[in-house]
Protein backbone atom coordinates (compact mmCIF):
# COMPACT_ATOMS: atom_id res chain seq x y z
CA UNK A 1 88.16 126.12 146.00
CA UNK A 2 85.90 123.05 146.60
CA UNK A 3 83.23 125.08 147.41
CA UNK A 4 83.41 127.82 144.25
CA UNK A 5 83.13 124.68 142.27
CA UNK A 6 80.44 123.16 143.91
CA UNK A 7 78.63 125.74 143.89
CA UNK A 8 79.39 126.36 139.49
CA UNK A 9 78.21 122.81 139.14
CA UNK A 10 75.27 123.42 140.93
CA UNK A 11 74.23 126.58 139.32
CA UNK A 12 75.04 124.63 135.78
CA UNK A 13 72.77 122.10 136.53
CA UNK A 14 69.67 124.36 137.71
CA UNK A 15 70.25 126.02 134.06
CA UNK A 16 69.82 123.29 132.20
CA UNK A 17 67.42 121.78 134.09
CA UNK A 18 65.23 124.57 132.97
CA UNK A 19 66.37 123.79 128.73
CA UNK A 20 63.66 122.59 126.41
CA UNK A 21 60.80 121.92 128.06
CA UNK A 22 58.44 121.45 125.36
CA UNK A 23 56.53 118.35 124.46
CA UNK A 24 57.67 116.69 122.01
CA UNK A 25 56.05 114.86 118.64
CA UNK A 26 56.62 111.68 117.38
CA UNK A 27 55.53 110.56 113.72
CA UNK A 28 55.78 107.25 113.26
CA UNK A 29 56.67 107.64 109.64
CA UNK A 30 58.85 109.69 107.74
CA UNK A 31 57.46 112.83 105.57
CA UNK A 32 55.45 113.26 102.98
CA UNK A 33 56.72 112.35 99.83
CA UNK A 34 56.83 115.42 97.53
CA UNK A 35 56.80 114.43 93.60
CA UNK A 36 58.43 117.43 92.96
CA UNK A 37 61.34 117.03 94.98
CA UNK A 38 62.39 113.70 93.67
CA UNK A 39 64.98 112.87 90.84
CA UNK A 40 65.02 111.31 88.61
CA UNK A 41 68.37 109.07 89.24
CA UNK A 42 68.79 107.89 85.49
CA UNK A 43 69.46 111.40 84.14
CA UNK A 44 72.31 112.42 86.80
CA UNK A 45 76.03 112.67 85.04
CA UNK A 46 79.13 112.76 87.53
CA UNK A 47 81.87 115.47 85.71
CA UNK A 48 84.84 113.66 84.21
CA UNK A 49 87.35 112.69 86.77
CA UNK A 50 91.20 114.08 86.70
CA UNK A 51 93.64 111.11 85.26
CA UNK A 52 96.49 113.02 84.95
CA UNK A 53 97.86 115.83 85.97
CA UNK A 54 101.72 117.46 84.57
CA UNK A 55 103.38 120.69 84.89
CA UNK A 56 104.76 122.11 81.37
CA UNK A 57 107.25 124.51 80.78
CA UNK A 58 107.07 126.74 77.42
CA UNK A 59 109.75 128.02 75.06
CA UNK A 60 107.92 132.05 76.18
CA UNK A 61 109.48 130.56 79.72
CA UNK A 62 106.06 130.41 81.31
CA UNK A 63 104.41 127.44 83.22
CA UNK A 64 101.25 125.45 82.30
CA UNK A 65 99.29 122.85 84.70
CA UNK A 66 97.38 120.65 82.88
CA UNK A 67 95.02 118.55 84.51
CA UNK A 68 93.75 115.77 81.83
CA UNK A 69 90.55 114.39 82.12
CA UNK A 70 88.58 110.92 81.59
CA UNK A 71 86.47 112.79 78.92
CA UNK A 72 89.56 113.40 76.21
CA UNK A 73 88.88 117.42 77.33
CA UNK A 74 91.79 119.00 79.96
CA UNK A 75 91.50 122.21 81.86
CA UNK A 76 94.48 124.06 81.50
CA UNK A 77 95.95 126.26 84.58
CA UNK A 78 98.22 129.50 83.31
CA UNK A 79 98.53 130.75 87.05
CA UNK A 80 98.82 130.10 90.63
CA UNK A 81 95.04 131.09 91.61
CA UNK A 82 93.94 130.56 87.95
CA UNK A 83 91.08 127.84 88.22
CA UNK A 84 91.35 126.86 84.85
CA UNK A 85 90.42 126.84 81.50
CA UNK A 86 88.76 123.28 80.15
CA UNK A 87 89.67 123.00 76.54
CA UNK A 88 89.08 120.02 73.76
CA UNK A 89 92.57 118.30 73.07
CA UNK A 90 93.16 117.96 69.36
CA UNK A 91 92.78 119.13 66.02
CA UNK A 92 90.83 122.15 65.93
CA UNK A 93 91.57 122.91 70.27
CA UNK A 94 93.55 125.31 71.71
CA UNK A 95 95.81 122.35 72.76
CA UNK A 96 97.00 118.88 71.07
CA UNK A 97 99.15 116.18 72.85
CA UNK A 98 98.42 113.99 75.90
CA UNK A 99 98.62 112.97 79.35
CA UNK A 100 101.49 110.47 78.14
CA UNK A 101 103.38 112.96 75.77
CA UNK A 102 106.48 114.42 76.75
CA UNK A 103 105.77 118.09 74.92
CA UNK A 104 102.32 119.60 74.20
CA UNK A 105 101.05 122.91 72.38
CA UNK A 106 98.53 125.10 73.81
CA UNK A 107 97.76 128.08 71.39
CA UNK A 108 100.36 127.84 69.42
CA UNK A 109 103.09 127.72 72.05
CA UNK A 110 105.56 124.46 72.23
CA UNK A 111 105.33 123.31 76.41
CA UNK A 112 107.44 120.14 77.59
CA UNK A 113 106.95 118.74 80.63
């Protein structure tokens, strides 16, 4: 047994003795600097961030998850593997109410929470 091993660790190390023998390159500094690559930091937006999100039951008996947003906008989930719809919350949107209401409407349909 002490010899089977032996012998595995010696026939590991003649392997990778024989690994990457190339010469290798140093730069002292880093790479060139392509102007194309670069951006332009003041123009970058992060997405609104999620600062609520409720589960609502409708009168039709159906469930809604609605994650609110920092924007005033929501995306609305009608489904387990639905992703989601982002809608504008108010007058004129497909749904009015709020991350603080007890009951919203999304198309037309009454949801409490």
């Amino acid at each position: 047994m002490t010899r089977t091993s032996l012998l595995l660790a010696i026939v590991a190390t003649a392997a990778l003795a024989g690994c990457n023998n190339a010469d290798h390159t140093i730069v002292a500094g880093g790479p060139d600097e392509d102007p194309v690559n670069e951006v332009d930091v003041a123009n970058v937006q992060l997405p609104p961030s999620i600062t609520a999100t409720k589960s609502y039951r409708c009168k039709d008996n159906s469930v809604l998850r609605i994650d609110w947003l920092s924007d005033g906008s929501a995306r609305v989930h009608t489904g387990e593997s639905d992703a989601g719809t982002q809608v504008q919350v108010g007058e004129g949107g497909p749904l009015s109410g709020s991350a603080d209401a007890a009951t919203v409407t999304y198309e037309g349909k009454s949801c409490k929470a």
